[in-house]
N, C-alpha and C. Protein backbone atom coordinates (compact mmCIF):
# COMPACT_ATOMS: atom_id res chain seq x y z
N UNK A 1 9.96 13.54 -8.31
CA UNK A 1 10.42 13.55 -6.91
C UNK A 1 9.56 12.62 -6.05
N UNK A 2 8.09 12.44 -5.98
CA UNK A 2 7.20 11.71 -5.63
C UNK A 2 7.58 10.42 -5.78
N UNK A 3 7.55 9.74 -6.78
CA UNK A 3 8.00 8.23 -7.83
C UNK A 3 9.19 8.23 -6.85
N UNK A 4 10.33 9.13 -6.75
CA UNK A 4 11.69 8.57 -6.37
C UNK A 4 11.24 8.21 -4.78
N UNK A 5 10.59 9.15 -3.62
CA UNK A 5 10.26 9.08 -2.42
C UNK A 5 9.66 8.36 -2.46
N UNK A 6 8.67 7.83 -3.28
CA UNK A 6 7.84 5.98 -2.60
C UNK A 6 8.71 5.12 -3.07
N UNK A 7 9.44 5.30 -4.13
CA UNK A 7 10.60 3.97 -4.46
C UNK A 7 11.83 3.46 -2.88
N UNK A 8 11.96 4.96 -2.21
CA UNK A 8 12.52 4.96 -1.23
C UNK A 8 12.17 4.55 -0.23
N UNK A 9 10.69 4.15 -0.13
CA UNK A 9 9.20 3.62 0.90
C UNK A 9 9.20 2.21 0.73
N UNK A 10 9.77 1.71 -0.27
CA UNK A 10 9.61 0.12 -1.01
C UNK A 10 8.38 -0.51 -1.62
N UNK A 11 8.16 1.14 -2.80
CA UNK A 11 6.90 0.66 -3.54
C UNK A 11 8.01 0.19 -4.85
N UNK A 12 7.56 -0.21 -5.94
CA UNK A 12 7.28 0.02 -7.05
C UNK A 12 7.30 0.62 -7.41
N UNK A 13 7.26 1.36 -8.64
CA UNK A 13 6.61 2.96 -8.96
C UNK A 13 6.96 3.04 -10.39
N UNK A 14 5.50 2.93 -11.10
CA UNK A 14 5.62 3.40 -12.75
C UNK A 14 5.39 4.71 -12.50
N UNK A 15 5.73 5.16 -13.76
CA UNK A 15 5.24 7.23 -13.69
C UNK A 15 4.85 7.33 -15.28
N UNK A 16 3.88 7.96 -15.08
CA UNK A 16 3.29 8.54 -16.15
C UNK A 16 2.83 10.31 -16.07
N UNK A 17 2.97 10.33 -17.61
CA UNK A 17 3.61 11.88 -17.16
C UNK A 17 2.16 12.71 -17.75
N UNK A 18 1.16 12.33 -18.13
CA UNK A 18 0.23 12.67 -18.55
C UNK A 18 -1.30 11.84 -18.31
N UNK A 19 -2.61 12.03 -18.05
CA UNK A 19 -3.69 11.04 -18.32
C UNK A 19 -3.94 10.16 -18.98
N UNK A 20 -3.30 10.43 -19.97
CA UNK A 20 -3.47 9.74 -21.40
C UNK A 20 -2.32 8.63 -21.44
N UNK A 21 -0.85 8.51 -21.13
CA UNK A 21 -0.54 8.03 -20.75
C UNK A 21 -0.52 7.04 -19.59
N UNK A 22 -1.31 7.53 -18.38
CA UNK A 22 -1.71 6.31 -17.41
C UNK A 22 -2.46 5.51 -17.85
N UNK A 23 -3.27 5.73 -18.92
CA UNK A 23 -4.48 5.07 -19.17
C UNK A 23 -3.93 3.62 -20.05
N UNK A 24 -3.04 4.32 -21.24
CA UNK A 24 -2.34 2.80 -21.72
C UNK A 24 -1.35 2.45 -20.42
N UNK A 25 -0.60 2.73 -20.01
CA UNK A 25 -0.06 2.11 -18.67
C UNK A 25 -0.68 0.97 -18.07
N UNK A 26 -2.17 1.50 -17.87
CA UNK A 26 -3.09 1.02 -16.99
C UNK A 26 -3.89 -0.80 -17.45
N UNK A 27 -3.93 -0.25 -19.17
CA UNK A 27 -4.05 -1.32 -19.75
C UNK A 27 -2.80 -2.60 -20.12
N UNK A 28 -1.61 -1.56 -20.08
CA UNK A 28 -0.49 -2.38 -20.59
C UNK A 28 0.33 -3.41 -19.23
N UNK A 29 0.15 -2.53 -18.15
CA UNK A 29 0.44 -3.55 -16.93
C UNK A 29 0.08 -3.64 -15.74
N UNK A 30 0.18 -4.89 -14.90
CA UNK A 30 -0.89 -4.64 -13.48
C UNK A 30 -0.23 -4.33 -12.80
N UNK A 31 -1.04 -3.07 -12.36
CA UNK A 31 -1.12 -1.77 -11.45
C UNK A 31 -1.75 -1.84 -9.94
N UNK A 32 -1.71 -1.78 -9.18
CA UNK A 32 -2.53 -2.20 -7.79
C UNK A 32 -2.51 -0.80 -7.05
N UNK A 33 -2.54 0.38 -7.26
CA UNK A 33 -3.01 1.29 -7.24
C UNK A 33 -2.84 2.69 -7.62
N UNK A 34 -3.40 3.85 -8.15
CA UNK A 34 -2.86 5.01 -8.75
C UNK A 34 -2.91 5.97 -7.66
N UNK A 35 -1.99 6.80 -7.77
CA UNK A 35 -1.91 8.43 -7.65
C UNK A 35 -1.65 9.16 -8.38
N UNK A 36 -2.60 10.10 -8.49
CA UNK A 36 -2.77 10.86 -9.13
C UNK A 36 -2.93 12.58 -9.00
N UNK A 37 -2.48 13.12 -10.08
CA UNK A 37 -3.07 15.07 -9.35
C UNK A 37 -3.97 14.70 -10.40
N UNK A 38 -4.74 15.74 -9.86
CA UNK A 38 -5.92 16.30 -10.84
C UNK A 38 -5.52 17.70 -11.80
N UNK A 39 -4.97 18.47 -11.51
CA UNK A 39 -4.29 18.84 -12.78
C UNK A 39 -3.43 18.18 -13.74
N UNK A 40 -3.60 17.43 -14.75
CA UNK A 40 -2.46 16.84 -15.78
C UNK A 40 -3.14 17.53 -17.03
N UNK A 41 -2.30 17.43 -17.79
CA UNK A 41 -2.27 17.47 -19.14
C UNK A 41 -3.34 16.39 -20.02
N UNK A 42 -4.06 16.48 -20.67
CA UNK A 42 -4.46 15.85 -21.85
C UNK A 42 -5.87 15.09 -21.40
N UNK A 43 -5.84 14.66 -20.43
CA UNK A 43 -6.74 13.81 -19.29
C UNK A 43 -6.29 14.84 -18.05
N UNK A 44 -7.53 15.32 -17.52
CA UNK A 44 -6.49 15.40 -16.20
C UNK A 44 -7.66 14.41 -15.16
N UNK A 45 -6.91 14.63 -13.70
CA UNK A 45 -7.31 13.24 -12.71
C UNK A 45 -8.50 13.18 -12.47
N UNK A 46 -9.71 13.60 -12.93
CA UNK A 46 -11.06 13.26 -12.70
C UNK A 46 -11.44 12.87 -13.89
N UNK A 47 -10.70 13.32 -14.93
CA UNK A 47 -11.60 12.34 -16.34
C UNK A 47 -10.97 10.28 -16.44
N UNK A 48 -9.37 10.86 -16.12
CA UNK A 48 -8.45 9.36 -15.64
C UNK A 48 -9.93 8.77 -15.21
N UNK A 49 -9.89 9.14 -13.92
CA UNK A 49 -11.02 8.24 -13.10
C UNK A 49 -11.83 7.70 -13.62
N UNK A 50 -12.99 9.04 -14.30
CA UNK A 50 -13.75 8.27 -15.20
C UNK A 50 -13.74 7.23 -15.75
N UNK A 51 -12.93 7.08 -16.87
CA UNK A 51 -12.38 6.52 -18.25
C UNK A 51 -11.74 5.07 -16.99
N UNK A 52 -10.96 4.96 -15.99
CA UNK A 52 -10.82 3.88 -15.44
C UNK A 52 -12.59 3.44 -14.80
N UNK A 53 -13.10 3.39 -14.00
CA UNK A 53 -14.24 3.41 -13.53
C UNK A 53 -14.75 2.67 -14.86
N UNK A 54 -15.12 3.32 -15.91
CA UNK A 54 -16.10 3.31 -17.38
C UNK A 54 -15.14 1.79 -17.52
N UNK A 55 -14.56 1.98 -17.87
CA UNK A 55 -13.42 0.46 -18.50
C UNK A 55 -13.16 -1.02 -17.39
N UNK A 56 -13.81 -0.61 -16.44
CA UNK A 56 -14.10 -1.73 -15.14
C UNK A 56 -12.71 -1.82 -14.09
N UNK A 57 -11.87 -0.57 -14.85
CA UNK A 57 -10.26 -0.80 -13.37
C UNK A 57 -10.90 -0.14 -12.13
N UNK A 58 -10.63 -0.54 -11.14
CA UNK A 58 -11.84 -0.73 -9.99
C UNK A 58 -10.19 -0.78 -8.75
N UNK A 59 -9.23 -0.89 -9.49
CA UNK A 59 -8.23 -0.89 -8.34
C UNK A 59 -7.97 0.89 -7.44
N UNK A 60 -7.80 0.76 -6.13
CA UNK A 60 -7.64 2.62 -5.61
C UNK A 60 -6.83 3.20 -6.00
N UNK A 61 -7.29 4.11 -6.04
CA UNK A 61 -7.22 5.59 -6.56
C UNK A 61 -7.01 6.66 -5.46
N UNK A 62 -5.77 7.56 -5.35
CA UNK A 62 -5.76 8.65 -4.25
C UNK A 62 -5.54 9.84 -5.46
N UNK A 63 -6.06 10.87 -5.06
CA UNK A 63 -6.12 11.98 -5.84
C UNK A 63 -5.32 12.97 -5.24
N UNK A 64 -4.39 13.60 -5.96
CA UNK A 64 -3.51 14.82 -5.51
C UNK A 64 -4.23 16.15 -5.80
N UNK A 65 -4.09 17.16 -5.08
CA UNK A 65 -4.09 18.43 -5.94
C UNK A 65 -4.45 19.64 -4.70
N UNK A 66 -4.23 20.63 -5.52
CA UNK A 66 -4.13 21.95 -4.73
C UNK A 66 -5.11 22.70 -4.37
N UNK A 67 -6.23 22.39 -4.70
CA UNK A 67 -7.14 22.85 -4.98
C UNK A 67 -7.92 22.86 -3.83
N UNK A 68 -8.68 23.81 -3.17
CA UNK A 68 -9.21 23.75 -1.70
C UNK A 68 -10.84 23.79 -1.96
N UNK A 69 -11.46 24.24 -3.03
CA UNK A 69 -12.65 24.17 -2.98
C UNK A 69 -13.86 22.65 -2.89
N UNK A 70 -14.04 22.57 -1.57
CA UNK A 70 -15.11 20.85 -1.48
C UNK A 70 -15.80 20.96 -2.22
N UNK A 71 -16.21 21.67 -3.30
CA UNK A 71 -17.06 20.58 -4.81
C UNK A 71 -15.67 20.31 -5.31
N UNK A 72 -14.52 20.43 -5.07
CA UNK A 72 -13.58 19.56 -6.13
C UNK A 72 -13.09 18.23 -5.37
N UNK A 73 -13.66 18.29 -4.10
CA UNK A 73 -13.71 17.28 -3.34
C UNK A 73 -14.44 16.30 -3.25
N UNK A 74 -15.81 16.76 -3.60
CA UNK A 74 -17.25 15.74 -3.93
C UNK A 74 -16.67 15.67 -5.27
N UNK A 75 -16.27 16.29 -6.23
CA UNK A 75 -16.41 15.34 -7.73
C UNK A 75 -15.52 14.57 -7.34
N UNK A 76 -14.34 14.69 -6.72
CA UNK A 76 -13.15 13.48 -6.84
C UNK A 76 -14.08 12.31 -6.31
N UNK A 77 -14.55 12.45 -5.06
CA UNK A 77 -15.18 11.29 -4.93
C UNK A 77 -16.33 10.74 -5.35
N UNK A 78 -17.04 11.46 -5.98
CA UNK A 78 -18.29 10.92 -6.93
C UNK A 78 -17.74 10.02 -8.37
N UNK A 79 -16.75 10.71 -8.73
CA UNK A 79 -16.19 9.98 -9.34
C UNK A 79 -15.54 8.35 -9.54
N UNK A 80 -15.15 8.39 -8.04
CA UNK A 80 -14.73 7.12 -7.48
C UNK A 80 -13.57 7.20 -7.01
N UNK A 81 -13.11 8.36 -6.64
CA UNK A 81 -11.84 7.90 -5.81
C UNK A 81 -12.26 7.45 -4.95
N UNK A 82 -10.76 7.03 -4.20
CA UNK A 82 -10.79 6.26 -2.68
C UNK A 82 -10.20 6.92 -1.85
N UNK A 83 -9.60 7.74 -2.06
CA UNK A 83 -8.95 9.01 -1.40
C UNK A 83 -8.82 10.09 -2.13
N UNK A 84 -8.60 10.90 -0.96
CA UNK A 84 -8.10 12.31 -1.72
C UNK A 84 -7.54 13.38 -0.83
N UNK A 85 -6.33 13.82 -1.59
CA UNK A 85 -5.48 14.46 -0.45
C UNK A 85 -5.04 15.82 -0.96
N UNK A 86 -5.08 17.11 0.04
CA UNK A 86 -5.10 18.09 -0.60
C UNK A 86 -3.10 18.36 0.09
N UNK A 87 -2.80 19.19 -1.09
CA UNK A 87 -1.37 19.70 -1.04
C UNK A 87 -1.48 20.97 -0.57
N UNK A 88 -0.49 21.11 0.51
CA UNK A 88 0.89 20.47 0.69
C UNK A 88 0.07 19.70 1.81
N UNK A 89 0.70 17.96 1.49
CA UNK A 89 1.13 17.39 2.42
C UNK A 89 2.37 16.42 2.88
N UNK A 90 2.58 15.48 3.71
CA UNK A 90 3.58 14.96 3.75
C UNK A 90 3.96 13.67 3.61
N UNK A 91 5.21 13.54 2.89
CA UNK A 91 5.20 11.94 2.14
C UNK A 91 4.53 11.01 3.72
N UNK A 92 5.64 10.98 4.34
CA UNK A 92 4.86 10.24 5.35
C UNK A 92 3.33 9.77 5.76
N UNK A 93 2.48 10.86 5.59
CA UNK A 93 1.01 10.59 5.77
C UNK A 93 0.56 10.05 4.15
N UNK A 94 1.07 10.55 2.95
CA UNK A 94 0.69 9.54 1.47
C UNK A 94 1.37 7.47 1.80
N UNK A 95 2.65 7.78 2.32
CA UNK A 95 2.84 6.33 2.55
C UNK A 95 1.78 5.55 3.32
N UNK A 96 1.79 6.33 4.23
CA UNK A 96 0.46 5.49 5.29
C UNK A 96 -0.89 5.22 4.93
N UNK A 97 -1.35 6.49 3.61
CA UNK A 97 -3.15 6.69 3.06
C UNK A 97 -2.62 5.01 2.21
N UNK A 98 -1.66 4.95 1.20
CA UNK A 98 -1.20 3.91 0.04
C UNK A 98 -1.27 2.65 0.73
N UNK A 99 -0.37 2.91 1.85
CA UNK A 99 -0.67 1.63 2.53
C UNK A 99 -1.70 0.71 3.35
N UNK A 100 -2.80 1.60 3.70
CA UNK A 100 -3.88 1.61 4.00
C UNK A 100 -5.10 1.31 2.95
N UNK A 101 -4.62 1.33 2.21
CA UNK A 101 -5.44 1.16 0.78
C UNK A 101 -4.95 -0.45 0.25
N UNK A 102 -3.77 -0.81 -0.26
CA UNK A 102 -3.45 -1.68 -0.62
C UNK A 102 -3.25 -2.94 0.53
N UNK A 103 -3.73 -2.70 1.60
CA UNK A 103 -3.84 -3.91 2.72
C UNK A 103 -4.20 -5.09 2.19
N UNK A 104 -5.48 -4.94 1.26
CA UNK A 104 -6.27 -6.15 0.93
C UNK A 104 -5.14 -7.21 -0.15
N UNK A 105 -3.50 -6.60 -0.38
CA UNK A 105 -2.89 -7.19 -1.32
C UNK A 105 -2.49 -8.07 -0.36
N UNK A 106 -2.15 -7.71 1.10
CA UNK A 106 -1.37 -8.82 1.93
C UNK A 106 -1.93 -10.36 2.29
N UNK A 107 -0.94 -11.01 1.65
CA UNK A 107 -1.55 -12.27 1.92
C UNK A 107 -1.69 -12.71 3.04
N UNK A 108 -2.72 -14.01 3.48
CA UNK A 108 -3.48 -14.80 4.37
C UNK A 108 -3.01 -15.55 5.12
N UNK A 109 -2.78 -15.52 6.26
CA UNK A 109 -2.18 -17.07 6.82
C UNK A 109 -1.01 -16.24 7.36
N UNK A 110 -0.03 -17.36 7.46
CA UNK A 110 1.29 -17.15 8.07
C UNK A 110 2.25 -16.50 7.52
N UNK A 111 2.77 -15.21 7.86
CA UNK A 111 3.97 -14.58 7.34
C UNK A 111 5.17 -14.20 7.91
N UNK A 112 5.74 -15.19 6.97
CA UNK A 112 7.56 -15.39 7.21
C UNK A 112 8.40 -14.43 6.36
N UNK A 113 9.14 -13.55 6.51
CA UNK A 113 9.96 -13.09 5.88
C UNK A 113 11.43 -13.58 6.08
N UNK A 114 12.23 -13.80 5.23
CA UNK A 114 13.71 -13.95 5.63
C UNK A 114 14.46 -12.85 4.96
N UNK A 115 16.03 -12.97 5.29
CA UNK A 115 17.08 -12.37 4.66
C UNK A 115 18.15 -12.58 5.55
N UNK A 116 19.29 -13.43 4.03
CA UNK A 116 20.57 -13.63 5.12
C UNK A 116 20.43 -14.98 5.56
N UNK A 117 20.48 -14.68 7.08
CA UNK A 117 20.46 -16.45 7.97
C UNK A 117 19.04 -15.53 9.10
N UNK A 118 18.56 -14.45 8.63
CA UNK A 118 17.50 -13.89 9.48
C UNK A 118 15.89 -14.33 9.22
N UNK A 119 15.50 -15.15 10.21
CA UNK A 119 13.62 -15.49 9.32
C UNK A 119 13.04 -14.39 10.55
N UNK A 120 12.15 -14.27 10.07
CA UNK A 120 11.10 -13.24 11.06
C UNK A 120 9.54 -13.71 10.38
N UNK A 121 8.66 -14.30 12.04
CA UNK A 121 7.73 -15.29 11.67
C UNK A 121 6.95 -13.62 12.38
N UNK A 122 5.99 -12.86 11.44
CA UNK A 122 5.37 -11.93 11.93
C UNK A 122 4.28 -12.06 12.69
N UNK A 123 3.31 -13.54 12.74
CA UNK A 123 2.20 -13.56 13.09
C UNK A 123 3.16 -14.15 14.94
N UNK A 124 4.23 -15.34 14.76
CA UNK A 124 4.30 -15.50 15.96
C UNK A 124 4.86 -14.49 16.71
N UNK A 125 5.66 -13.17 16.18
CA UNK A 125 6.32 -12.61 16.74
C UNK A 125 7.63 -13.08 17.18
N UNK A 126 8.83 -13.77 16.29
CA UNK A 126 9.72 -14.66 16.71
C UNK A 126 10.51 -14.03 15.38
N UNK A 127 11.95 -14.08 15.55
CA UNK A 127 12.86 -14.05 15.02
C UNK A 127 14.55 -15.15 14.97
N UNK A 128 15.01 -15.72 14.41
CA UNK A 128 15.93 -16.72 14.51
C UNK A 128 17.08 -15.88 13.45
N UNK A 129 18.07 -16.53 14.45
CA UNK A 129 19.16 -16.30 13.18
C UNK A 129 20.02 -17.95 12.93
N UNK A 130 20.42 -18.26 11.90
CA UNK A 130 20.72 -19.27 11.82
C UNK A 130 19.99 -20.49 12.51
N UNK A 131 18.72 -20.64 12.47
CA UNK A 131 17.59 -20.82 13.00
C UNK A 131 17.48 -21.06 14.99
N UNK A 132 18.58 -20.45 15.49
CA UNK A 132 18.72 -20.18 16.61
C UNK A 132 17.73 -18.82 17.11
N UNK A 133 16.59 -18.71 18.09
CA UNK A 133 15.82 -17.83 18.48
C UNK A 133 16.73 -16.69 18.75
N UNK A 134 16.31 -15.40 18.52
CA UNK A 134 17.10 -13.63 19.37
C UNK A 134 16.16 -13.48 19.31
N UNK A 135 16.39 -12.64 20.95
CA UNK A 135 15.50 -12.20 21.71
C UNK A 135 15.32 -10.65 21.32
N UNK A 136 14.22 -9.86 20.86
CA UNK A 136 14.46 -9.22 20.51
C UNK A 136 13.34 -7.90 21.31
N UNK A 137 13.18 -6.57 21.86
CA UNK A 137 12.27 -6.24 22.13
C UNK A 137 11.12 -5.97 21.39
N UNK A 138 9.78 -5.69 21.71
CA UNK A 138 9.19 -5.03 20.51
C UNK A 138 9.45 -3.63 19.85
N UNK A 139 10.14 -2.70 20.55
CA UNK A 139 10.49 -1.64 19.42
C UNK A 139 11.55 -2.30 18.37
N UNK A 140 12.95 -3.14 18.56
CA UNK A 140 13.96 -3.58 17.87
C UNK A 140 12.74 -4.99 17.28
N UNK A 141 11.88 -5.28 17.37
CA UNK A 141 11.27 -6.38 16.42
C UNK A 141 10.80 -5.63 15.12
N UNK A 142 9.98 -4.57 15.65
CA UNK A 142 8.88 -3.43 14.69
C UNK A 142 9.81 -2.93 13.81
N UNK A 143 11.21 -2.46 14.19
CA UNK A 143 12.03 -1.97 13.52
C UNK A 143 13.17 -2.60 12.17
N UNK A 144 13.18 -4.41 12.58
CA UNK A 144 13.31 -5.17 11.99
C UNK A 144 12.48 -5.30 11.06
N UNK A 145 10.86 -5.81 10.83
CA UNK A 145 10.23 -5.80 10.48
C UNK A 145 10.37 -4.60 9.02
N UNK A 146 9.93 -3.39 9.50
CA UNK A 146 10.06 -2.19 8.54
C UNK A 146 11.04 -2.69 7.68
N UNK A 147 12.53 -2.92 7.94
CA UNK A 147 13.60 -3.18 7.03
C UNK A 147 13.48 -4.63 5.96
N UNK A 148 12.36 -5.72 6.91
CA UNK A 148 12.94 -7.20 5.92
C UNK A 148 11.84 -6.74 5.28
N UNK A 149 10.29 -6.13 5.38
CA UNK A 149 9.25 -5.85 4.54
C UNK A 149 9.90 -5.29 2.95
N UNK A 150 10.82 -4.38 2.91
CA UNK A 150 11.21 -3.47 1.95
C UNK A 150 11.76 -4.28 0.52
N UNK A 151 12.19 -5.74 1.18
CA UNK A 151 13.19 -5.94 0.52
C UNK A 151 14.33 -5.47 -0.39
N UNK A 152 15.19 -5.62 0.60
CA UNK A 152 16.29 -4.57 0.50
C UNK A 152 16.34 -3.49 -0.18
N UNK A 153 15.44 -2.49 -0.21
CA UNK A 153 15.45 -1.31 -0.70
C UNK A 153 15.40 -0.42 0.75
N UNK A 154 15.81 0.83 -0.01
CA UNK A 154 16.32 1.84 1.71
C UNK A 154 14.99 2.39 2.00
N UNK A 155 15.04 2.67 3.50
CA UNK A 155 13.79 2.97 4.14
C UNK A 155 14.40 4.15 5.07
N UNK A 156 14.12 5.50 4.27
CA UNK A 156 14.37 6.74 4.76
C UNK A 156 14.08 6.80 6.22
N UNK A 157 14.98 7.87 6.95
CA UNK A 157 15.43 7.85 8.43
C UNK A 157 13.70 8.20 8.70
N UNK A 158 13.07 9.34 8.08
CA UNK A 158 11.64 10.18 8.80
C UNK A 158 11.16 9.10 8.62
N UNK A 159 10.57 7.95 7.50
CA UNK A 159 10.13 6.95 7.55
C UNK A 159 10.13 5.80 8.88
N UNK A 160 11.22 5.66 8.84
CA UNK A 160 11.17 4.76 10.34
C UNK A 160 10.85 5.13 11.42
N UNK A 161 11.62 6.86 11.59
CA UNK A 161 11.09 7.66 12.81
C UNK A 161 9.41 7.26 12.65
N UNK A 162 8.51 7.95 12.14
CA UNK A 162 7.36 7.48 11.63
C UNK A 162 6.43 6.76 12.45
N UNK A 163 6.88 5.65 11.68
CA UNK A 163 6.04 3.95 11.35
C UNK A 163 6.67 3.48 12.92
N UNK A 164 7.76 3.40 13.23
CA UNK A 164 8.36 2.73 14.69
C UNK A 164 7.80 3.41 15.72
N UNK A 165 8.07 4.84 15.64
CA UNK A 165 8.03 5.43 16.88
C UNK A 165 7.27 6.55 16.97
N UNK A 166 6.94 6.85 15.60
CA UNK A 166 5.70 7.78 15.61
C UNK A 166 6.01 9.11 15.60
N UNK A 167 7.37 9.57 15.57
CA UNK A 167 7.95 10.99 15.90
C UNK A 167 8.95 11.55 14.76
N UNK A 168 8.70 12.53 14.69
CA UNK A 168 9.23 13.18 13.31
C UNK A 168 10.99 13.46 13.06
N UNK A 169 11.37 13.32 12.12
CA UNK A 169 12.75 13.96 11.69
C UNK A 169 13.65 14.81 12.92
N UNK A 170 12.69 15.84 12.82
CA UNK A 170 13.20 16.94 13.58
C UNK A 170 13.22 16.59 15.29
N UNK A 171 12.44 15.67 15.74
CA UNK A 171 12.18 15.18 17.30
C UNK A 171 13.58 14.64 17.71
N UNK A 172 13.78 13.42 17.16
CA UNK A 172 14.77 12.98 17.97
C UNK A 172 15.46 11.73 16.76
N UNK A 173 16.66 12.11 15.70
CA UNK A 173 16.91 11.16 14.88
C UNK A 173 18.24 10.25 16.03
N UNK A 174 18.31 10.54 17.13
CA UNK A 174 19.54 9.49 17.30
C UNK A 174 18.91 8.38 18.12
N UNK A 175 17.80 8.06 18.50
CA UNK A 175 16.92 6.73 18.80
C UNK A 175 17.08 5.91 17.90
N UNK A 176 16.72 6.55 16.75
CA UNK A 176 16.79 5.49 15.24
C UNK A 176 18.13 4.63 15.20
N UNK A 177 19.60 5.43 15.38
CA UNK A 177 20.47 5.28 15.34
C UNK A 177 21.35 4.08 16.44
N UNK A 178 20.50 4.54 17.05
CA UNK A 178 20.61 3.86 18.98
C UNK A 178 20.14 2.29 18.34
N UNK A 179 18.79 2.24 17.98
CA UNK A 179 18.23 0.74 17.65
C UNK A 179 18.72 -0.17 16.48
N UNK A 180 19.11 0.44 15.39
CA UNK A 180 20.13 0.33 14.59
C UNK A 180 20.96 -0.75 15.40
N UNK A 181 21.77 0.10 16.23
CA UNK A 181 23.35 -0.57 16.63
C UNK A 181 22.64 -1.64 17.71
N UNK A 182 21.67 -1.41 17.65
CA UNK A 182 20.92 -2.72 18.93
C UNK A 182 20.94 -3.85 18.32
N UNK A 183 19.86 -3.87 16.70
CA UNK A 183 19.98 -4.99 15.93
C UNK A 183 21.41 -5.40 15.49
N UNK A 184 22.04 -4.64 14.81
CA UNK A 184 23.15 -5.04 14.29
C UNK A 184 24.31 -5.83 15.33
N UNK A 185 24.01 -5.52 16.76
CA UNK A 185 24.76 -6.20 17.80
C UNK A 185 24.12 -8.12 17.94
N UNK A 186 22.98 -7.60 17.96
CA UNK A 186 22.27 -9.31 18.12
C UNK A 186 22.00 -9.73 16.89
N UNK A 187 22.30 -9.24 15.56
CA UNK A 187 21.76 -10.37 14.67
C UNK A 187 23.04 -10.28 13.42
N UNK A 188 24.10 -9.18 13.63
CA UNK A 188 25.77 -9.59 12.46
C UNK A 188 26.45 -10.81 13.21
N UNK A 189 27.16 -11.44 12.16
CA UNK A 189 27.63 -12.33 12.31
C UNK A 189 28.77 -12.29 11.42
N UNK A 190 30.17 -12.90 11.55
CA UNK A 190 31.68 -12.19 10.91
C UNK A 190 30.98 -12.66 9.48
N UNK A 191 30.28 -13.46 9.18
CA UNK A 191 29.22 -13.69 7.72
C UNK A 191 28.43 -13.02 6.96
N UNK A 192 27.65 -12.23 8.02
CA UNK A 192 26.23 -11.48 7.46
C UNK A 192 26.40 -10.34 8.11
N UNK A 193 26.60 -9.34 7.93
CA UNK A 193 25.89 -8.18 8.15
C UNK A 193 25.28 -7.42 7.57
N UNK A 194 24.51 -7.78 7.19
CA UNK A 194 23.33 -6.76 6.67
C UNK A 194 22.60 -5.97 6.66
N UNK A 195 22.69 -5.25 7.94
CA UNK A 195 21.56 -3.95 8.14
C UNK A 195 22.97 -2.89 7.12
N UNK A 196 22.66 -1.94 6.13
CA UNK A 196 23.16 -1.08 5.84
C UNK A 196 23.18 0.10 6.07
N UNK A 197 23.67 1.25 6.47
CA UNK A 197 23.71 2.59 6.36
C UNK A 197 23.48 3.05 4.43
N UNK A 198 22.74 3.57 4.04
CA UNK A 198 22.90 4.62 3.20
C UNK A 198 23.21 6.16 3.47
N UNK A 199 23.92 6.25 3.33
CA UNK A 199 24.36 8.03 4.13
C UNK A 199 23.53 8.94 3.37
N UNK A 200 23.11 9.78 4.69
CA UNK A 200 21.91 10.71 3.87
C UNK A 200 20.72 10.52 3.54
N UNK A 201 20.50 9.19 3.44
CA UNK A 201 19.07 8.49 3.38
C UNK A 201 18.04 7.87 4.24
N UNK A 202 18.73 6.66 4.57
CA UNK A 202 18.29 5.71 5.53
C UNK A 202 19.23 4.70 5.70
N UNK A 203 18.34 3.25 6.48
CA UNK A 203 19.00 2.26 6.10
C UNK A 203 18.18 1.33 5.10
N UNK A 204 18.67 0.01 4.54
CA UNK A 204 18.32 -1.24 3.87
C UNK A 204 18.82 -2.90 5.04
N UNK A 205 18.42 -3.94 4.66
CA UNK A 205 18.93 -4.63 4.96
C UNK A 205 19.07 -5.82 4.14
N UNK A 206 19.91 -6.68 3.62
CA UNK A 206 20.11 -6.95 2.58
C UNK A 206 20.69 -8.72 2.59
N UNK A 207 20.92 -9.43 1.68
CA UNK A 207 20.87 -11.15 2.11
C UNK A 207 22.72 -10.99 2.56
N UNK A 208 23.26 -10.48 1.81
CA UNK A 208 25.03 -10.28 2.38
C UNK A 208 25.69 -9.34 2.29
């Protein structure tokens, strides 16, 4: 369920169903960061650590688990995690710890994203369609943004509530909906429309 909800975030997502298994994973392809519980099977998430640590994988590490006692908190991090998060918590705040972690992957300099006839220059803050400028506000820019980052994979409604506007599911989902029909007014064209509805999910936005 985890794996499927960050796939829905626009990670990636290998799964391994045991320690022992992440570990050839770990060797067999590049990985740019784990989560993990500390209860598993065979390895569980503080020996993982180890055994990564010992073998020189040095990429972060967030640790799951249920467990409330702070010495299981000092070993996670003596160990070497880089986080560690006790359950129950909420996807939303794991997207944000992951993403906060893997910053150092974003590249340097100038970043352009496109899709479609849409470029979005993030450092100038500028958007073109058919390389004609739209004017766009900064909530409908931020909200753009979230969608061309994903590449075209869906970006659940609490997600955007979230990351855009900072307010939960339950607060207020018809803003989301409202900005939606804002972009899709200034940037479809009888050619492109690409912001999608997934019903039940979120949206995507996609090259046609």
């Amino acid at each position: 369920m985890l794996a499927d909800a960050l796939g829905l975030a626009g990670f990636d997502v290998e799964v391994a169903n045991d320690g022992r298994s992440a570990l050839t994973l770990l060797h067999e392809q590049t990985i740019d960061l784990v989560v993990s519980d500390v209860n598993m099977p065979k390895v569980n998430g503080f020996e993982l650590l180890e055994r990564m640590r010992a073998s020189g994988i040095e990429i972060p590490v967030i640790l799951l688990t249920a467990r409330q006692d702070k010495a299981d908190v000092v070993e996670g991090f003596r160990t070497g995690a880089d986080d560690y998060v006790k359950k129950p918590f909420s996807l939303e705040e794991l997207v944000l710890r992951i993403r906060a972690r893997l910053k150092h992957l974003e590249p340097a300099g100038k970043r352009i994203l496109t899709c479609g006839p849409i470029e979005l220059d993030e450092d100038a803050h500028t958007v073109t369609r058919d390389g004609e400028p739209v004017d766009l506000s900064p909530t409908e820019f931020k909200l753009l943004l979230e969608l061309m980052q994903r590449d075209g994979k869906v970006a659940s409604k609490s997600l955007l509530l979230d990351n855009v506007w900072d307010i939960t599911w339950a607060t207020n989902v018809t803003v989301l909906d409202t900005y939606i029909s804002y972009l899709r007014k200034k940037l479809h064209t009888d050619e492109w429309q690409g912001i999608k509805t997934v019903r039940g999910v979120g949206f995507s936005i996609v090259d046609k």
